[in-house]
N, C-alpha and C. Protein backbone atom coordinates (compact mmCIF):
# COMPACT_ATOMS: atom_id res chain seq x y z
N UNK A 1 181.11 30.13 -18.40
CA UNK A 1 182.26 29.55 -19.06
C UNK A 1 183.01 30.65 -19.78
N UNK A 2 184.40 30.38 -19.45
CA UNK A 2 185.47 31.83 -20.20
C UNK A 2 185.09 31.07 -21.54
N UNK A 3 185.48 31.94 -23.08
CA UNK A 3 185.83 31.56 -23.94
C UNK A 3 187.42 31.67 -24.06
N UNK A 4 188.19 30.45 -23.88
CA UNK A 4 189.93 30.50 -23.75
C UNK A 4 190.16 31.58 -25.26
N UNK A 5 191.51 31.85 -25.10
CA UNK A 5 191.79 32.71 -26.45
C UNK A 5 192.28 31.19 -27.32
N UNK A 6 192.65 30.46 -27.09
CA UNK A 6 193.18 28.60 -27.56
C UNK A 6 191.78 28.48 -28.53
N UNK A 7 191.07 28.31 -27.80
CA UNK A 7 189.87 27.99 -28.37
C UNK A 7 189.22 28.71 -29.44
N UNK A 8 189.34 30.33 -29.34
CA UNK A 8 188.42 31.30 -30.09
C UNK A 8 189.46 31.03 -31.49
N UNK A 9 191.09 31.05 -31.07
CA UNK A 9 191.88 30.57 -32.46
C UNK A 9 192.06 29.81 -33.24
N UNK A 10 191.46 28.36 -32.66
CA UNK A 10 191.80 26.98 -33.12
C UNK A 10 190.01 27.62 -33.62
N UNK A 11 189.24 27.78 -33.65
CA UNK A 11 187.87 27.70 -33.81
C UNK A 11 187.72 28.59 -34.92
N UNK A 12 188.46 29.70 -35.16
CA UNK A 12 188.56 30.76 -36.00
C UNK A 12 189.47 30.16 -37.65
N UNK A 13 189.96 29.54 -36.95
CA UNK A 13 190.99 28.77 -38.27
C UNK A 13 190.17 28.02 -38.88
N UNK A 14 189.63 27.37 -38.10
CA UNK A 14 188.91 26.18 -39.32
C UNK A 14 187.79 26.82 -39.81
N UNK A 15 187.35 27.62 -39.09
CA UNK A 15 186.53 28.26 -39.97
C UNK A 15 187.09 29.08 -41.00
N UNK A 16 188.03 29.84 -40.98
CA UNK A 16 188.30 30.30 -42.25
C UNK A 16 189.13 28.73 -43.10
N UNK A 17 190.01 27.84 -42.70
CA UNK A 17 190.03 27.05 -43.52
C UNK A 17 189.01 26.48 -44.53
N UNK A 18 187.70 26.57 -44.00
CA UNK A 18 186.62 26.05 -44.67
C UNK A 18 185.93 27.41 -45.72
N UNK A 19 186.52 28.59 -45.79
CA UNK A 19 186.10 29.50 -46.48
C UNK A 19 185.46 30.59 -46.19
N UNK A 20 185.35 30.37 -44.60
CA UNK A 20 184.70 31.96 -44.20
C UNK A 20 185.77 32.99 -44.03
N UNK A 21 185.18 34.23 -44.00
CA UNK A 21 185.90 35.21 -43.91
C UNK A 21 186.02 35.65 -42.24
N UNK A 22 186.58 36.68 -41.64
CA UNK A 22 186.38 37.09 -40.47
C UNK A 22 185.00 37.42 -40.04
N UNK A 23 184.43 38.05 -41.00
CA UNK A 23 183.15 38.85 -41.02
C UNK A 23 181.94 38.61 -41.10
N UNK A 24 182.51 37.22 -41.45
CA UNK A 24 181.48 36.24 -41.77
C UNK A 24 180.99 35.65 -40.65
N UNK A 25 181.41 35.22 -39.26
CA UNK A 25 180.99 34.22 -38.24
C UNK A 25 181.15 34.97 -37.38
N UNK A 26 180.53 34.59 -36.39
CA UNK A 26 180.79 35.14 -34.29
C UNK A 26 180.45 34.32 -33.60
N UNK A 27 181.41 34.91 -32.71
CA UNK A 27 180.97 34.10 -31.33
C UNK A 27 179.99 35.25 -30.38
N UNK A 28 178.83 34.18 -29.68
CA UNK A 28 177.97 34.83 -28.78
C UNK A 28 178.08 33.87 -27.35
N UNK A 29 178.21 34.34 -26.28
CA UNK A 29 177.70 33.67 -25.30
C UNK A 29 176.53 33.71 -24.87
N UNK A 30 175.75 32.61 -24.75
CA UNK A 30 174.60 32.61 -24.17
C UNK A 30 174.17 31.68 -23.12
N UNK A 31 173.97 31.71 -21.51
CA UNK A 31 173.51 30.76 -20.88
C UNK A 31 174.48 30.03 -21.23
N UNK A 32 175.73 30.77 -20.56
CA UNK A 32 176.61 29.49 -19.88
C UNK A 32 177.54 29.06 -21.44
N UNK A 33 176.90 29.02 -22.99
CA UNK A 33 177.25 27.81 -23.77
C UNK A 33 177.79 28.96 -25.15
N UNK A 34 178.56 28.53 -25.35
CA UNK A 34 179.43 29.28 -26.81
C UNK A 34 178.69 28.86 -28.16
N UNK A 35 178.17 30.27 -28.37
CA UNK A 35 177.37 29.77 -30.31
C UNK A 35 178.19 30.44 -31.11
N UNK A 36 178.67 29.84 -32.19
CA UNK A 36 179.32 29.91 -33.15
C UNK A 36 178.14 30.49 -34.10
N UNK A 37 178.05 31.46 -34.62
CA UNK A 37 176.91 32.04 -35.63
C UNK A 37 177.50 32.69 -37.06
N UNK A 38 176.88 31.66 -38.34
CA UNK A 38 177.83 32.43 -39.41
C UNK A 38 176.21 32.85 -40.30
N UNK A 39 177.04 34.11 -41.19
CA UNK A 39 175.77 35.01 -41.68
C UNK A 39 175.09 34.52 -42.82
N UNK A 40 173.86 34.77 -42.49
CA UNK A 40 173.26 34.02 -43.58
C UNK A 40 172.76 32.16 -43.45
N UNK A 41 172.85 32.28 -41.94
CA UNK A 41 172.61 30.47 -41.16
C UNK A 41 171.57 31.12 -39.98
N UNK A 42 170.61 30.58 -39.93
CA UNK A 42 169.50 30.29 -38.79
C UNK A 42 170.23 29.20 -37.57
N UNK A 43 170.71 28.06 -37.73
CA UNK A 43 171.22 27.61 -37.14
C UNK A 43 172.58 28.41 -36.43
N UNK A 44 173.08 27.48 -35.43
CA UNK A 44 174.29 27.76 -34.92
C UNK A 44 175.20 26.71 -33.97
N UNK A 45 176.37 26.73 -33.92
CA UNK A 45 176.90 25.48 -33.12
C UNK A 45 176.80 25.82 -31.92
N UNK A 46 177.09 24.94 -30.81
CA UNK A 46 177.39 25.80 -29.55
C UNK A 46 177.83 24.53 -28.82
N UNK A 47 178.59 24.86 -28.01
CA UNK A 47 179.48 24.09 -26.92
C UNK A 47 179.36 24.53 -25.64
N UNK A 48 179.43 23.60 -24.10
CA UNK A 48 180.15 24.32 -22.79
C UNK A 48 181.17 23.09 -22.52
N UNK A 49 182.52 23.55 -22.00
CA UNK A 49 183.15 23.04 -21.21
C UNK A 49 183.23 23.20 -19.81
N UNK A 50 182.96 21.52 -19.66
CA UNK A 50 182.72 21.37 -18.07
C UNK A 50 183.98 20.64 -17.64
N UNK A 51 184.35 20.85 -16.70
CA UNK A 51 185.65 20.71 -15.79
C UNK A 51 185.65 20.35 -14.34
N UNK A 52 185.55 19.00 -14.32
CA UNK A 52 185.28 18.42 -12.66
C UNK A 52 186.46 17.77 -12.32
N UNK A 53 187.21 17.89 -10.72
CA UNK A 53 187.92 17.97 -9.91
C UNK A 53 187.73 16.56 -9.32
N UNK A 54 188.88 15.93 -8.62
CA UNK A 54 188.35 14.28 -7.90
C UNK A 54 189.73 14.38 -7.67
N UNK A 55 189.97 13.68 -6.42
CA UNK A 55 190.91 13.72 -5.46
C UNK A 55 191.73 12.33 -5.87
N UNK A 56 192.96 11.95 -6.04
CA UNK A 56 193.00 10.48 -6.47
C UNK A 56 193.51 10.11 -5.08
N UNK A 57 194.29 8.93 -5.24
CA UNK A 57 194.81 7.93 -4.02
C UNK A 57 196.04 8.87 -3.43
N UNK A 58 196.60 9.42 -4.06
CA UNK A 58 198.11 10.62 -3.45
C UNK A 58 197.27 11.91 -2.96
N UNK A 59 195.97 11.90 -2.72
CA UNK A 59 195.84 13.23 -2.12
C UNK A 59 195.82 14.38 -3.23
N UNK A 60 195.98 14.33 -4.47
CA UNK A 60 196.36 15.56 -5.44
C UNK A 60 194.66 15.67 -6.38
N UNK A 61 194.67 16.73 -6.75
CA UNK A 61 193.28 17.38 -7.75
C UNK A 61 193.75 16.64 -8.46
N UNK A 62 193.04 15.71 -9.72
CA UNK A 62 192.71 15.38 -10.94
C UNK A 62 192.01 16.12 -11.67
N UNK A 63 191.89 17.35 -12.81
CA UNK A 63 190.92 17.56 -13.54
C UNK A 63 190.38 16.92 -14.89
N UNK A 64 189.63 17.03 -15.03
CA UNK A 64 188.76 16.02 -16.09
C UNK A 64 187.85 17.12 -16.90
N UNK A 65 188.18 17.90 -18.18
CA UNK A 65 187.30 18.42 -18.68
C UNK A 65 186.59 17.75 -19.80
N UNK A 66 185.38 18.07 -19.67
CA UNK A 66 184.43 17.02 -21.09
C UNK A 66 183.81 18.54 -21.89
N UNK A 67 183.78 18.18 -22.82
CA UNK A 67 182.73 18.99 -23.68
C UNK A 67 181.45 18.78 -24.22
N UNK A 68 180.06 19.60 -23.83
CA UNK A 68 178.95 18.89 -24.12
C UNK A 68 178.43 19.95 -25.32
N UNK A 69 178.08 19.16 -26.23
CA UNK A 69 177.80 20.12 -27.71
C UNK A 69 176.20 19.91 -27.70
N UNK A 70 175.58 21.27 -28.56
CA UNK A 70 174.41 21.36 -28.56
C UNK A 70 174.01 22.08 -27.87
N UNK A 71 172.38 22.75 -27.78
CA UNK A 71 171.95 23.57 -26.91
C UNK A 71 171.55 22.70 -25.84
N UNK A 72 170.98 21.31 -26.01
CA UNK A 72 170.61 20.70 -24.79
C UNK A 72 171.51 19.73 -24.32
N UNK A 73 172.91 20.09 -24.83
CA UNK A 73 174.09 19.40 -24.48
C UNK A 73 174.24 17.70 -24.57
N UNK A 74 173.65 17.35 -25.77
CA UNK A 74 173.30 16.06 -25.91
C UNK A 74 174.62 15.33 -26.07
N UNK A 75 175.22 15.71 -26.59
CA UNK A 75 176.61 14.98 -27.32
C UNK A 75 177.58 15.32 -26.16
N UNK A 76 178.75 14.40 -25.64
CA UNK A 76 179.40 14.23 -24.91
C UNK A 76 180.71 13.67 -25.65
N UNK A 77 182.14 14.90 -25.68
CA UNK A 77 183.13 14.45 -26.32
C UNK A 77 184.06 15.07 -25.41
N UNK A 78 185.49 13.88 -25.31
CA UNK A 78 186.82 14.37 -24.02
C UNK A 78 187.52 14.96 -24.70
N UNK A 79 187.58 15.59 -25.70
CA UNK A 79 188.60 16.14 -25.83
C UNK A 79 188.40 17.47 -27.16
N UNK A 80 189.24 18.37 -26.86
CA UNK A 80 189.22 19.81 -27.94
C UNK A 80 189.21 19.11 -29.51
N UNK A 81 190.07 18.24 -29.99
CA UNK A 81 189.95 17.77 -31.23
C UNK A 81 188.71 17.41 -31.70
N UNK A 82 187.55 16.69 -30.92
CA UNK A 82 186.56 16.15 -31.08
C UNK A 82 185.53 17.01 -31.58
N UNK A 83 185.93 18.50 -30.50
CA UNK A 83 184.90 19.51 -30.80
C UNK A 83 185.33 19.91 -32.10
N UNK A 84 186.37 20.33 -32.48
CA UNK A 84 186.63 20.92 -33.59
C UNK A 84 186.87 20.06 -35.13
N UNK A 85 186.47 18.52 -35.01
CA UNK A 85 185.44 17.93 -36.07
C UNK A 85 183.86 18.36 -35.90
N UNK A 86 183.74 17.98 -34.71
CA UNK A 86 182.28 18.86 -35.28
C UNK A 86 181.82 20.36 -35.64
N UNK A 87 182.56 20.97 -35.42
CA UNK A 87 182.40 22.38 -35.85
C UNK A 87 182.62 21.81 -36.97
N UNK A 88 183.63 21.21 -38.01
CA UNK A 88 183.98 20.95 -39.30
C UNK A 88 182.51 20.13 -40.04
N UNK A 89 181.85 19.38 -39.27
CA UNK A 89 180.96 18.51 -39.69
C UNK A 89 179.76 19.71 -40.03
N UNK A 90 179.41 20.18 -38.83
CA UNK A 90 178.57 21.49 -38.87
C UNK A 90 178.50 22.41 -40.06
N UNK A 91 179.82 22.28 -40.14
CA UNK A 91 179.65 23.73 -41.52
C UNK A 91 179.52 22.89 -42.81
């Protein structure tokens, strides 16, 4: 999974909205899934966006991306806003 630059910015904001500094958090990829890691936390968030294709009745691609949060991708949310309450919930 790319990390979009959309994403690393909208993800970077709320985290400093909530009081971190730059220096304070990172992003790591690991196996496919984006961890959000801030210093001084054992824990970490992490997300993958998955993006599946389906043909409709006109013959044209439909894409459909979902986001599955967690390391064992338990949580299932459609849309970027969703993820970025839980990053908010998280911290």
């Amino acid at each position: 999974m790319k990390f979009l630059p959309e994403e690393h910015k909208s993800i970077s904001e709320v985290l400093m909205q909530n009081g971190l500094k730059e220096d304070e958090f990172s992003f790591r990829k690991k196996r496919g899934q984006l961890h959000i890691e801030i210093k001084g936390r054992t824990d970490t968030f992490c997300f993958y966006r998955k993006t599946e294709s389906t043909i409709d009745a006109n013959m044209k691609f439909v894409d459909k991306t979902t986001y599955l949060l967690g390391t064992k991708k338990e949580d299932v949310v459609d849309t970027w806003e969703e993820v970025l309450k839980a990053v908010k919930l998280w911290l």
